[in-house]
Structures are given as C-alpha cells and as structure tokens.
Protein backbone atom coordinates (compact mmCIF):
# COMPACT_ATOMS: atom_id res chain seq x y z
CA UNK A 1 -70.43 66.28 23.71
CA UNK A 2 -67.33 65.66 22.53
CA UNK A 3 -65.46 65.99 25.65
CA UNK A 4 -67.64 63.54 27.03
CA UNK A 5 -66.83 61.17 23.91
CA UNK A 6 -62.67 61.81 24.04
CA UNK A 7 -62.07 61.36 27.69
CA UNK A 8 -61.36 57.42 27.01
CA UNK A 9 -58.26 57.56 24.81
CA UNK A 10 -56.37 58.79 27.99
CA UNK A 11 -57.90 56.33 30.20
CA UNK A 12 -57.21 53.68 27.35
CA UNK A 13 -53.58 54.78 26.52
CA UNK A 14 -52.96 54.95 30.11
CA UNK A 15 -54.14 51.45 31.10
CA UNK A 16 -52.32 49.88 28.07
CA UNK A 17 -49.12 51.78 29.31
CA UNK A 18 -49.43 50.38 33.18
CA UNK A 19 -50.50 46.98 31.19
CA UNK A 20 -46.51 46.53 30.42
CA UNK A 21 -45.03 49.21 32.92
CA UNK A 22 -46.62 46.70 35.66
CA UNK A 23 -47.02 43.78 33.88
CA UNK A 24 -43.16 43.74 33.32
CA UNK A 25 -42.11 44.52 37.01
CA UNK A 26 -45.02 42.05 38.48
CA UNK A 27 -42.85 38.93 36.40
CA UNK A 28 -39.35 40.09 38.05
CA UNK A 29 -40.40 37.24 41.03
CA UNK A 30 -39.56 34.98 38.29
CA UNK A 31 -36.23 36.02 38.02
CA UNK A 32 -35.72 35.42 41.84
CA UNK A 33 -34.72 31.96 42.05
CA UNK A 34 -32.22 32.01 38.27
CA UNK A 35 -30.52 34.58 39.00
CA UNK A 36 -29.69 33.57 42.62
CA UNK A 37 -28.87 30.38 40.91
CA UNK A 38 -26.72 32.09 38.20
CA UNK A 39 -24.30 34.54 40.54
CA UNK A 40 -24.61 32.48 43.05
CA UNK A 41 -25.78 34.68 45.95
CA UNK A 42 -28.90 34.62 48.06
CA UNK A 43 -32.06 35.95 47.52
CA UNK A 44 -31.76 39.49 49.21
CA UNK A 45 -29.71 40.65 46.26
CA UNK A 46 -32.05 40.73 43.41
CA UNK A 47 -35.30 41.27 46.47
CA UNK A 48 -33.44 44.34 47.26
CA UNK A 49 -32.74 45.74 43.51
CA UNK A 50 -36.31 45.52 42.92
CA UNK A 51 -37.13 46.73 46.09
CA UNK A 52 -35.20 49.59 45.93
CA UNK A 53 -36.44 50.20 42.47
CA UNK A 54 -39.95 50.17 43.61
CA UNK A 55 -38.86 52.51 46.78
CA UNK A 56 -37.27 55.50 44.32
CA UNK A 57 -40.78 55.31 42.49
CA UNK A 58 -42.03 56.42 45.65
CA UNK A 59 -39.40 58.94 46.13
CA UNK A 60 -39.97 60.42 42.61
CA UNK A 61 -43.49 60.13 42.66
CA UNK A 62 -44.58 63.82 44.41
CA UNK A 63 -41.55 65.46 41.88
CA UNK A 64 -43.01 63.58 38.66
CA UNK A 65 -46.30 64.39 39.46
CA UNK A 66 -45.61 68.34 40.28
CA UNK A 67 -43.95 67.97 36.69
CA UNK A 68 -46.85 66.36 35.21
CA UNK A 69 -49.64 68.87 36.75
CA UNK A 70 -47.38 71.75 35.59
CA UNK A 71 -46.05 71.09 32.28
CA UNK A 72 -48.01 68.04 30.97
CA UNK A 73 -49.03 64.54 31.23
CA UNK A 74 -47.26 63.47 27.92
CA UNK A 75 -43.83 64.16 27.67
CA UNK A 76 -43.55 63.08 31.42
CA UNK A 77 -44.68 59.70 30.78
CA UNK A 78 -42.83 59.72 27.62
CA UNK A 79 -39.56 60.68 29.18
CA UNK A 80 -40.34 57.98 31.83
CA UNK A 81 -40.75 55.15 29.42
CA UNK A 82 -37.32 55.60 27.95
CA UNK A 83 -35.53 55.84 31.50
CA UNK A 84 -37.86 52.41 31.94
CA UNK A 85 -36.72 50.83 28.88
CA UNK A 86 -33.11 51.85 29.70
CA UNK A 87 -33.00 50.49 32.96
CA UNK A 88 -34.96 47.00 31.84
CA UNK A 89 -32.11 46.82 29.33
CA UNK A 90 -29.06 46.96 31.72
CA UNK A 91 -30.98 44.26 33.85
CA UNK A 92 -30.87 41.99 30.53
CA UNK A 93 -27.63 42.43 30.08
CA UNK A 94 -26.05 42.57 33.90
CA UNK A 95 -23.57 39.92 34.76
CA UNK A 96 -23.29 40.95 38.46
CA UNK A 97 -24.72 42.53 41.20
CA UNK A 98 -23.64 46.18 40.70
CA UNK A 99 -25.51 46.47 37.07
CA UNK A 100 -28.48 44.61 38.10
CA UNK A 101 -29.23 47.16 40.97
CA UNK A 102 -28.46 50.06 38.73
CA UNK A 103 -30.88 48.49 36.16
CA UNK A 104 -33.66 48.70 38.51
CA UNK A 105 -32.62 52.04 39.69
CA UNK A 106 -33.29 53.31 36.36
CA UNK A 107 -36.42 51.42 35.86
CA UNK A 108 -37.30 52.73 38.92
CA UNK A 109 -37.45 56.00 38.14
CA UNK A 110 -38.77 55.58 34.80
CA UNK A 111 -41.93 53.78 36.30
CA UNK A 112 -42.42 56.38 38.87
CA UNK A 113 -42.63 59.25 35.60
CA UNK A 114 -44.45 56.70 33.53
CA UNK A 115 -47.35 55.35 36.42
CA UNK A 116 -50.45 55.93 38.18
CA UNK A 117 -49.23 59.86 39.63
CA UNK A 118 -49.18 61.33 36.33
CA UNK A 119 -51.61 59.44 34.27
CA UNK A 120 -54.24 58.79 37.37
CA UNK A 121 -54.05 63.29 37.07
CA UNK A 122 -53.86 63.30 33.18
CA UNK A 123 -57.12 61.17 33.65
CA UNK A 124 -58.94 62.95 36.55
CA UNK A 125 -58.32 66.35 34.45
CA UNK A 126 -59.89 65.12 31.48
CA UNK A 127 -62.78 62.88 32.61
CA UNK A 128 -66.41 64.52 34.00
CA UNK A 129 -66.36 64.28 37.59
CA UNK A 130 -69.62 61.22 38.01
CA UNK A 131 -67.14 59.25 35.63
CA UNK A 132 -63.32 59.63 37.41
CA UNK A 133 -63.94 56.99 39.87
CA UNK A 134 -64.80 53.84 36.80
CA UNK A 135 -62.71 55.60 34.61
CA UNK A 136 -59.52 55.18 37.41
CA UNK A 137 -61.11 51.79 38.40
CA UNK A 138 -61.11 50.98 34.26
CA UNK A 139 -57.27 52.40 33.90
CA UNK A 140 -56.03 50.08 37.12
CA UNK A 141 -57.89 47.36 35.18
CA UNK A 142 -54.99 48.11 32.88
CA UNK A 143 -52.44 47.06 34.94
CA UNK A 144 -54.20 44.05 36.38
CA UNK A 145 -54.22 42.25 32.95
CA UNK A 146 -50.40 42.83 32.09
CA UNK A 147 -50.31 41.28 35.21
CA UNK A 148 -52.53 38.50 33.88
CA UNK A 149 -50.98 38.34 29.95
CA UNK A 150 -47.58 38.99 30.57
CA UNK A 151 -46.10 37.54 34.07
CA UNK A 152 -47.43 33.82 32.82
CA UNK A 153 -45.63 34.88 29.73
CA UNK A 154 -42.26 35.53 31.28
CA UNK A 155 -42.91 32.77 33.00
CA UNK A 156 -43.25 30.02 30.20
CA UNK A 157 -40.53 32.04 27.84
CA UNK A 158 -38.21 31.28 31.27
CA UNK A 159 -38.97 27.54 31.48
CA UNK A 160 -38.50 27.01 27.61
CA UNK A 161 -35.43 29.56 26.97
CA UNK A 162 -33.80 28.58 30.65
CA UNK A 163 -31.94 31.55 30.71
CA UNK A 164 -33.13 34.63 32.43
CA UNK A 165 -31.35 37.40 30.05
CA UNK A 166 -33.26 36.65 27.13
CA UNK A 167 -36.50 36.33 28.94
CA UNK A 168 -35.39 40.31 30.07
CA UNK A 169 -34.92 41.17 26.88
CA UNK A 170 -38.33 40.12 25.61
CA UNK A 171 -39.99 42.08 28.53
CA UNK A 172 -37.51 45.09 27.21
CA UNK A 173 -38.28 45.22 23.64
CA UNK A 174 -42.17 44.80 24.34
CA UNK A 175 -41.42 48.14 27.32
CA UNK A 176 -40.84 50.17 24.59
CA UNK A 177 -44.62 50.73 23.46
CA UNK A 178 -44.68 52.74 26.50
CA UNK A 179 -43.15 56.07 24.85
CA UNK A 180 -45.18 55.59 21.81
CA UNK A 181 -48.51 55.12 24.10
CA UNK A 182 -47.54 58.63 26.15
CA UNK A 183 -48.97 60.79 22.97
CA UNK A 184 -52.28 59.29 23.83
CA UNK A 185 -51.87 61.06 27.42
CA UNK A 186 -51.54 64.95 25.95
CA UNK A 187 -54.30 67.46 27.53
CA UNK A 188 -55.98 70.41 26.54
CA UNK A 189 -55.29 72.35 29.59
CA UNK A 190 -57.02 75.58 27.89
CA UNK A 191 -60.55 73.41 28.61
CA UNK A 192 -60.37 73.78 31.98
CA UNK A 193 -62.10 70.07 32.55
CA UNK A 194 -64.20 69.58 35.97
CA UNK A 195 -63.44 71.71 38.57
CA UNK A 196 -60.30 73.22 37.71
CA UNK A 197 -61.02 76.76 36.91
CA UNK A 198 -60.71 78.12 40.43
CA UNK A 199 -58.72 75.52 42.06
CA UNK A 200 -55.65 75.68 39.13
CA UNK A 201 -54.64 79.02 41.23
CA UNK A 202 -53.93 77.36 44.34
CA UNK A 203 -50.04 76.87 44.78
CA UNK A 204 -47.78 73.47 45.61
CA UNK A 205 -46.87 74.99 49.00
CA UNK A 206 -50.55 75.88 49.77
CA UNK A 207 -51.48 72.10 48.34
CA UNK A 208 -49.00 70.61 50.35
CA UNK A 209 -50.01 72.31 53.42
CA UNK A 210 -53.25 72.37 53.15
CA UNK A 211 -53.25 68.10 52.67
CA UNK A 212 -50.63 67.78 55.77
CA UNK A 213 -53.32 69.78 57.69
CA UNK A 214 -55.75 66.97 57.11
CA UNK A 215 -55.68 63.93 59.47
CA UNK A 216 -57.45 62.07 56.43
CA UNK A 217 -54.21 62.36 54.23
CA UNK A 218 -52.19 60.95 57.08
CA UNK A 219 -54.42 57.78 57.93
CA UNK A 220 -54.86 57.46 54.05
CA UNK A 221 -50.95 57.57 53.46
CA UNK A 222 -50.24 55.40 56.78
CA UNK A 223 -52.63 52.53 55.21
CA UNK A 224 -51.38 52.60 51.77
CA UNK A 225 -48.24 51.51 52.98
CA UNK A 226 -49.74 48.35 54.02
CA UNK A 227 -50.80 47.76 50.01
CA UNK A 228 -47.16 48.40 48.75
CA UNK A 229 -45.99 45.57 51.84
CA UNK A 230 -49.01 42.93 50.45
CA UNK A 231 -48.11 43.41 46.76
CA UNK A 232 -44.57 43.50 46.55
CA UNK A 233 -44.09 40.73 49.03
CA UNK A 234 -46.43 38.73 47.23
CA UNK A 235 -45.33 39.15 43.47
CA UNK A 236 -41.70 39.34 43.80
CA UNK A 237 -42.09 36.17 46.41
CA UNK A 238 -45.09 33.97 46.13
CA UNK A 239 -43.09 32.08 42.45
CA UNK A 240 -40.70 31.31 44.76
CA UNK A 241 -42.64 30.43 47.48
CA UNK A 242 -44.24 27.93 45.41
CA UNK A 243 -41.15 26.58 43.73
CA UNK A 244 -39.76 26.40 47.40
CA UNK A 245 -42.91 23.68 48.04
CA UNK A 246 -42.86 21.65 44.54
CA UNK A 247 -45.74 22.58 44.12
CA UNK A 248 -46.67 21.96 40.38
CA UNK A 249 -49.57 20.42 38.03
CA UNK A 250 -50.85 19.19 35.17
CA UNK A 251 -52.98 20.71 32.33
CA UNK A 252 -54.86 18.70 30.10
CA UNK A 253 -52.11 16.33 30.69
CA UNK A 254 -49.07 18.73 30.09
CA UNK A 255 -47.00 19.09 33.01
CA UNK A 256 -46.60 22.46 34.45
CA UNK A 257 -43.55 23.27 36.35
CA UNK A 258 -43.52 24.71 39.85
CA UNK A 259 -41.91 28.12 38.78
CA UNK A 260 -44.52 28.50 35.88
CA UNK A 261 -46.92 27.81 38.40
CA UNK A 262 -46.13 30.29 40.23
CA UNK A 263 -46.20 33.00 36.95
CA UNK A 264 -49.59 31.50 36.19
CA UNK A 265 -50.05 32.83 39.97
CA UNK A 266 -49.51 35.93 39.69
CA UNK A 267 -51.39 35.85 36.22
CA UNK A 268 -54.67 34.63 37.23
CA UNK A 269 -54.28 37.38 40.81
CA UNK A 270 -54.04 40.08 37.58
CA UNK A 271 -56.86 38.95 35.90
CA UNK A 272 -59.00 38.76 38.54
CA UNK A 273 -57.75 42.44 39.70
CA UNK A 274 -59.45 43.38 36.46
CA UNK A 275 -62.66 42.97 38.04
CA UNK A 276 -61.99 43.60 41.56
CA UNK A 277 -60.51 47.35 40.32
CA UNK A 278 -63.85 48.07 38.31
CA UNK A 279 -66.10 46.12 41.01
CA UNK A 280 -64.31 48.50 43.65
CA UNK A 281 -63.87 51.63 41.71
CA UNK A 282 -68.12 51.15 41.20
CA UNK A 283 -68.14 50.85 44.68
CA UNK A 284 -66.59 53.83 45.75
CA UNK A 285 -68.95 55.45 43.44
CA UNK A 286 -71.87 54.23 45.68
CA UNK A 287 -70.08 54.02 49.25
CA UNK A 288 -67.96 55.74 51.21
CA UNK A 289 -64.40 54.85 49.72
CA UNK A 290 -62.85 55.03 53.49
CA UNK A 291 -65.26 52.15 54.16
CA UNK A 292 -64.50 50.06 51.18
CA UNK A 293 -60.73 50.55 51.66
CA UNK A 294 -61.24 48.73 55.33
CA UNK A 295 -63.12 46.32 54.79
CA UNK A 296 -60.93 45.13 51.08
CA UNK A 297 -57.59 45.18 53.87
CA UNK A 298 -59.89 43.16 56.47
CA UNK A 299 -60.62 40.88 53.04
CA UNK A 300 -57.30 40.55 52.64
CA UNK A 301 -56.02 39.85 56.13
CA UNK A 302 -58.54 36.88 55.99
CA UNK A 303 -57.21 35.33 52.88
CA UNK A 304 -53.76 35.39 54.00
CA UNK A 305 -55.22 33.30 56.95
CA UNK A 306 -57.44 30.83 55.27
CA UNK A 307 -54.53 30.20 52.46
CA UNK A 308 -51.97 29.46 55.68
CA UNK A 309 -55.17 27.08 56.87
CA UNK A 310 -55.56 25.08 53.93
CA UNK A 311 -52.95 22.13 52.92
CA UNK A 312 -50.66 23.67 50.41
CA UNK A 313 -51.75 22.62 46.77
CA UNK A 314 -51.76 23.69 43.72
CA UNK A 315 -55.81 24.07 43.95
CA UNK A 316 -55.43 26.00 47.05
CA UNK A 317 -52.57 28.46 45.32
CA UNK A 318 -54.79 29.07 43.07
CA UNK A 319 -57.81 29.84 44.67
CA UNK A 320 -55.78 32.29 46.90
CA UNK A 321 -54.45 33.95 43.50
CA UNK A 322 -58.14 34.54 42.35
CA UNK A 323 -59.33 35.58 45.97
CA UNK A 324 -56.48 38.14 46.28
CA UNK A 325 -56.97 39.28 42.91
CA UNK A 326 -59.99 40.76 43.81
CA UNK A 327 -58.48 42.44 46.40
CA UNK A 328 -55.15 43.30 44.75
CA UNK A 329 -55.42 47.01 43.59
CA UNK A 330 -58.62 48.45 44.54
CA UNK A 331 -56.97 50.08 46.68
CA UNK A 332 -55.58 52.11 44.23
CA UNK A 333 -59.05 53.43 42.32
CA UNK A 334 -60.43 53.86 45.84
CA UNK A 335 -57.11 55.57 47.19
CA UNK A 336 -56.38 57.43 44.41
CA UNK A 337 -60.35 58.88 44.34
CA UNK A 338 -60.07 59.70 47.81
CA UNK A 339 -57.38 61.91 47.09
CA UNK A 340 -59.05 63.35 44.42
CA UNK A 341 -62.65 64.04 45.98
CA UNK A 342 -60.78 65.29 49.28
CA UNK A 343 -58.36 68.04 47.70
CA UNK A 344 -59.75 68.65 44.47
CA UNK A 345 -57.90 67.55 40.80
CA UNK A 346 -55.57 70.43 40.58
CA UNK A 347 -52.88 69.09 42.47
CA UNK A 348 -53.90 65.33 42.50
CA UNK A 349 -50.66 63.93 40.52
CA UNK A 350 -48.32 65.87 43.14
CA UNK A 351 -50.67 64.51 46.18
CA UNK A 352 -50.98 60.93 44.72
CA UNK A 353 -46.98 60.71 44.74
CA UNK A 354 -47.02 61.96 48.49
CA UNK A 355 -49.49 58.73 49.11
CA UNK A 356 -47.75 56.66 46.69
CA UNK A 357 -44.86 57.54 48.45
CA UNK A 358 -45.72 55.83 51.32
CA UNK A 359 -46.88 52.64 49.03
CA UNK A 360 -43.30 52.42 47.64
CA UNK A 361 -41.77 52.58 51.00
CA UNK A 362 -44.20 49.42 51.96
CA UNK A 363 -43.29 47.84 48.91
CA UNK A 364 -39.07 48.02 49.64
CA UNK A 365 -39.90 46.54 53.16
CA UNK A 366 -41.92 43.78 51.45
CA UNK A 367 -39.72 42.72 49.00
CA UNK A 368 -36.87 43.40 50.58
CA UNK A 369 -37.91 42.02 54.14
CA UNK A 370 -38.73 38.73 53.12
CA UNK A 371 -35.92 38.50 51.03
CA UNK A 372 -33.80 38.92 54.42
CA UNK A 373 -35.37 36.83 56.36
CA UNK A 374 -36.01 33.91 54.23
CA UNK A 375 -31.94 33.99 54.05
CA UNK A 376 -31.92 34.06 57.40
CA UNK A 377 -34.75 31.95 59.09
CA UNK A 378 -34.56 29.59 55.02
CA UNK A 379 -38.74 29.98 55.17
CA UNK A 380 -41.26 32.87 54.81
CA UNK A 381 -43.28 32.14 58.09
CA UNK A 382 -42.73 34.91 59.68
CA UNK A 383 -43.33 37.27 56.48
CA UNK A 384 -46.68 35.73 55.82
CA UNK A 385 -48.15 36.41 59.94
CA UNK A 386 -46.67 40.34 59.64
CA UNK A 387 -48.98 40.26 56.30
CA UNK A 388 -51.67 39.41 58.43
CA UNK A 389 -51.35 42.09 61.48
CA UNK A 390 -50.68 44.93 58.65
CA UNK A 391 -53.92 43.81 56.79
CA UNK A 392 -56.07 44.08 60.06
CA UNK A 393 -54.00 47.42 61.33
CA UNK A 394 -54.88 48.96 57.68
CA UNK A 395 -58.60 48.23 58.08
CA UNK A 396 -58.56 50.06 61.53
CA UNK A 397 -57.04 52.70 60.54
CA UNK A 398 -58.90 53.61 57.03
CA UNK A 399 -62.38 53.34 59.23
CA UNK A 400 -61.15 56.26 60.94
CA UNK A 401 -60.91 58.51 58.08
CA UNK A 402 -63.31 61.38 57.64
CA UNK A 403 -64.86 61.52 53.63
CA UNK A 404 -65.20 65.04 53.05
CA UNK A 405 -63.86 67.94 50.76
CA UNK A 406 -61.44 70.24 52.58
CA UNK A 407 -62.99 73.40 53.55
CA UNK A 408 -61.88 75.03 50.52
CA UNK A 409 -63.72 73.17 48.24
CA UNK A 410 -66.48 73.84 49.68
CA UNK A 411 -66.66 77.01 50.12
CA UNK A 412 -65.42 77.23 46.53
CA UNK A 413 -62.20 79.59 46.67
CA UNK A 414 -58.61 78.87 46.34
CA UNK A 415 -55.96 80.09 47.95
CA UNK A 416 -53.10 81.55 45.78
C-alpha cells in the first residue's frame, strides 16, 4: 500500500521542478526583441544562444540519463539545477554576445540533467505500471503551467522594469528551487518497482542495440524532431511575431502591450497544455499512443493553417495559443510512454535522451532557423509553411510505427 500511496511526491517534485526549469526557458522569446534592441544586433544572436542551449540538452540528454538510471535520480537533477542557475545568472548579467551564449550553454546543460530524461525514469521506476502513463501526463502538466504562471510573468516584470537584466534575474533567483525540489526525486532502488527485477541486468550496449534494432525507435525519434521544430520556433518567436504586427489589447480597459501580449501567449498555450498533457497521457492509456501521436501532429499542422487563414488579431492569437496548447506537449507523455512500454523502464532515462536528442536538434533548427531567415527575408513566412509540411510529415510517419514490446519483454529474459 504504501508504495502505491508515495509514488506522487516524485511525480509532484518533478512537475514543480520542470514548472520553472521550462517555465523560465519558455519566457526567453521575451528577451528577443530588448536585447536585439540593447547590443544592437539582429535577432539570430540571442535565437541561436537559446538554440544552441536547447541543442546541448539534447546532446547531454542519453549521458544524464545513463547517470541518472545508474547512480540516481536526485543528485543528477540536483547537480543540474545549479549548472541551470549558473548559466541563468551569466545571462542576467552579460553585456555582449560572448557571455550571453555561454549563459545558455550552461543552462543548457543544466536543463538537460535537471528535465524530463531523468525525472520521466525516476518516475516510471517508482510508479505501478496502469499509473506511468497519467502520472507522466500529470508531471508534463508541470511544465505546461510554468509555462502558463511564469512566461506572462516575465512578460509584465519586462514591460514595467524595461530592462531585460533584472527581469533575468527574477527568473534566476526563483531557478534556484530547483536543487532544493531534486531531494523529492531520491529512489529506493532496493524495491525493485514494476518490472525491473529481470530487466535491471540488461547492459547500456545491449539497450542501445537492442532499441537501434527497432524501426519503431527510429520513426519515433525521426517525428519527435518535428515537436522540438513546433515548440521552439513558436516560444522563442511567436512574442515577437506579435510585437512585429502591433498586435495588442485591452483588458477591462487596461491597455496591454503587444510584447505582453505575446507572454500572455505563450501563457495561456501552457495552461491549456495542462489539460491537453493529462487529456493525452489518458489517451494513450486507452489507444494506441502511435495513433494519438499522428493524429495530435495532423492537429497541429491544421492549426498552423487555420491561424495563417484568419485576419491577424489579437482574438485570433489567442485562440491559436489555446488550440496549440492542447497540442503542445502531449507528445511528450505519449513519446516518452512509448519508449517506456516498448523497451521496458530499466533503461528508459538513457533511451528518452536518445529521442530527446533528436527533439533538441529540432528545437536549434527552430529557433535558430527562423531567427536566420527573418534577418534575411525581415518576415517569418516561410518559417510558418515549413511548420506546416513537418506537422503533416510527423503524422505519416508516427502511423507507421508498430506498438509492441521488443521480443525480450516478452518472452521475459534479459540479456546481460
């Protein structure tokens, strides 16, 4: 019984510490636009800091998780945090472009130690196996409302303080709750939890392997690249995007600016990701995840299309915020259970960072990319009709995969 009662304080430690981890780097698109301003330079700098900072998350991701599975959840995550809060720090305080793309480096790394990988496995380990896919689709939720509390945040402290620095340094000294939030991750790796007795002798090379053997890992890791494109184009970007336009509003007779329309953008797509990752991680508790996963990219693809459509407002911003919002991360719940149902828990931090990988590398194109070409071509036009092709390509491809355990699972042995 009491395992049954404990397994939420890691699922609610680890949402609270993707809350700010995510929450903090979803509100750097409203940083795009002062800090061009303030140095003086385009807007591929700071796209390509946080692109590149959201690229080595990837790139640490398999390492961090391999850590995590082997030596614990906890001081991972912990250790992560600090890097995090180190690197937010030399953001606040960078005067030019070298220190601000160190500064995201850092953070960079710290988020890959301190997100999903690690505390998606810490959570798989420790939760019964007809609960992991609401209790990933609750700790996603997490995320979704930093997204939702602190973005608009950032975004308001920006407009009244008018100076990007000290808005950094709010986001900093709230980033370090993140260490103190890690203890909450710490296992009992004696309890052997779900099915890890026979499976915990299997090695990395053998996990590895076995996973690049399967055409399902491939498709799966292929697709989740089109996620990292959506989301990073669209939160470092859409702010701007909106500021670009003029578009802006007024609430109950207060004025709200363009730019803090565009945080209350990104806001209101996190709150409604709350429950789009718990109506999707219910969903792949009841479908076939490969199935959900195309047809929330064909969702997608068809709100990019209907928001290019509609005259540009701040009514139909909006209502493209909440309509993606649903369909923000449940891909991760859905992904990230996939992984889990189709290898087994054992290795699933490791095997996660392979697929996250892939996410990451989609997100530095994203971010990056549009970046790039709104220097060059002064628009996002072309940005917003690749969005669409990738959405359509991802739903193709995740139709194809095949939802089953690898043959070791079920036939119940492990190779050592």
């Amino acid at each position: 019984m009491s395992r049954q009662r404990n397994f939420w304080i890691p699922v609610i430690c680890g949402g609270m510490i993707l809350t700010i981890g995510i929450g903090a780097r979803q509100s750097f698109g409203i940083f795009q636009k002062p800090i061009a301003a303030d140095l003086n330079v385009g807007r591929e700098l700071w796209s390509f800091g946080t692109a590149l900072a959201m690229l080595l998350m990837g790139v640490f991701s398999p390492f961090v998780g391999n850590l995590a599975d082997r030596f614990g959840t906890a001081r991972t995550v912990a250790a992560g945090g600090m890097l995090y809060v180190a690197g937010m720090l030399m953001i606040a305080l960078a005067t030019e472009g070298m220190m601000l793309t160190l500064g995201n480096v850092l953070s960079g790394i710290g988020m890959a130690a301190a997100g999903f990988g690690p505390i998606f496995g810490a959570i798989a380990r420790q939760t019964p196996v007809d609960k992991r896919s609401v209790a990933l689709g609750v700790a996603t939720a997490g995320g979704s409302f930093g997204q939702f509390a602190i973005v608009p945040l950032a975004s308001i402290l920006q407009s009244r303080f008018d100076n990007w620095h000290t808005t950094m340094f709010v986001l900093t000294a709230l980033s370090a709750l993140m260490v103190l939030l890690a203890f909450g991750l710490r296992e009992n790796r004696a309890a052997g939890f779900g099915p890890l007795g026979a499976a915990r002798t299997q090695s990395t090379q053998n996990a590895l392997q076995e996973a690049f053997r399967t055409q399902g890992f491939w498709l799966l890791t292929i697709g989740f690249f089109v996620c990292g494109f959506h989301v990073s184009f669209i939160g470092l970007h859409l702010p701007s995007y909106i500021s670009d336009n003029a578009i802006g509003m007024a609430f109950f007779g207060r004025p709200i600016s363009a730019i803090e329309l565009g945080g209350w953008a990104i806001g209101l797509v996190g709150l409604f990701n709350i429950a789009g990752s718990l109506l999707w991680g219910w969903l792949g508790g009841h479908h076939l995840r490969k199935d959900m996963l195309a047809l929330l990219y064909a969702l997608r693809a068809l709100a990019f299309v209907v928001f290019l459509a509609l005259p540009l407002s701040w009514v139909s911003v909006l209502l493209f915020a909440a309509s993606l919002g649903f369909l923000w991360l449940g891909t991760v719940p859905l992904t990230s259970g996939l992984v889990g149902y189709m290898f087994g828990p054992a290795h699933m931090s490791m095997l996660w960072g392979v697929v996250f990988f892939s996410h990451q590398l989609g997100s530095f194109l994203g971010g990056w990319g549009a970046g790039r070409l709104y220097d060059i071509q002064g628009n996002y036009n072309s940005m917003w009709w690749i969005s669409v092709g990738l959405g359509v390509f991802a739903a193709l491809i995740h139709w194809r995969i095949r939802e089953q355990p690898v043959e070791r699972l079920a036939l119940g042995v492990a190779p050592s």
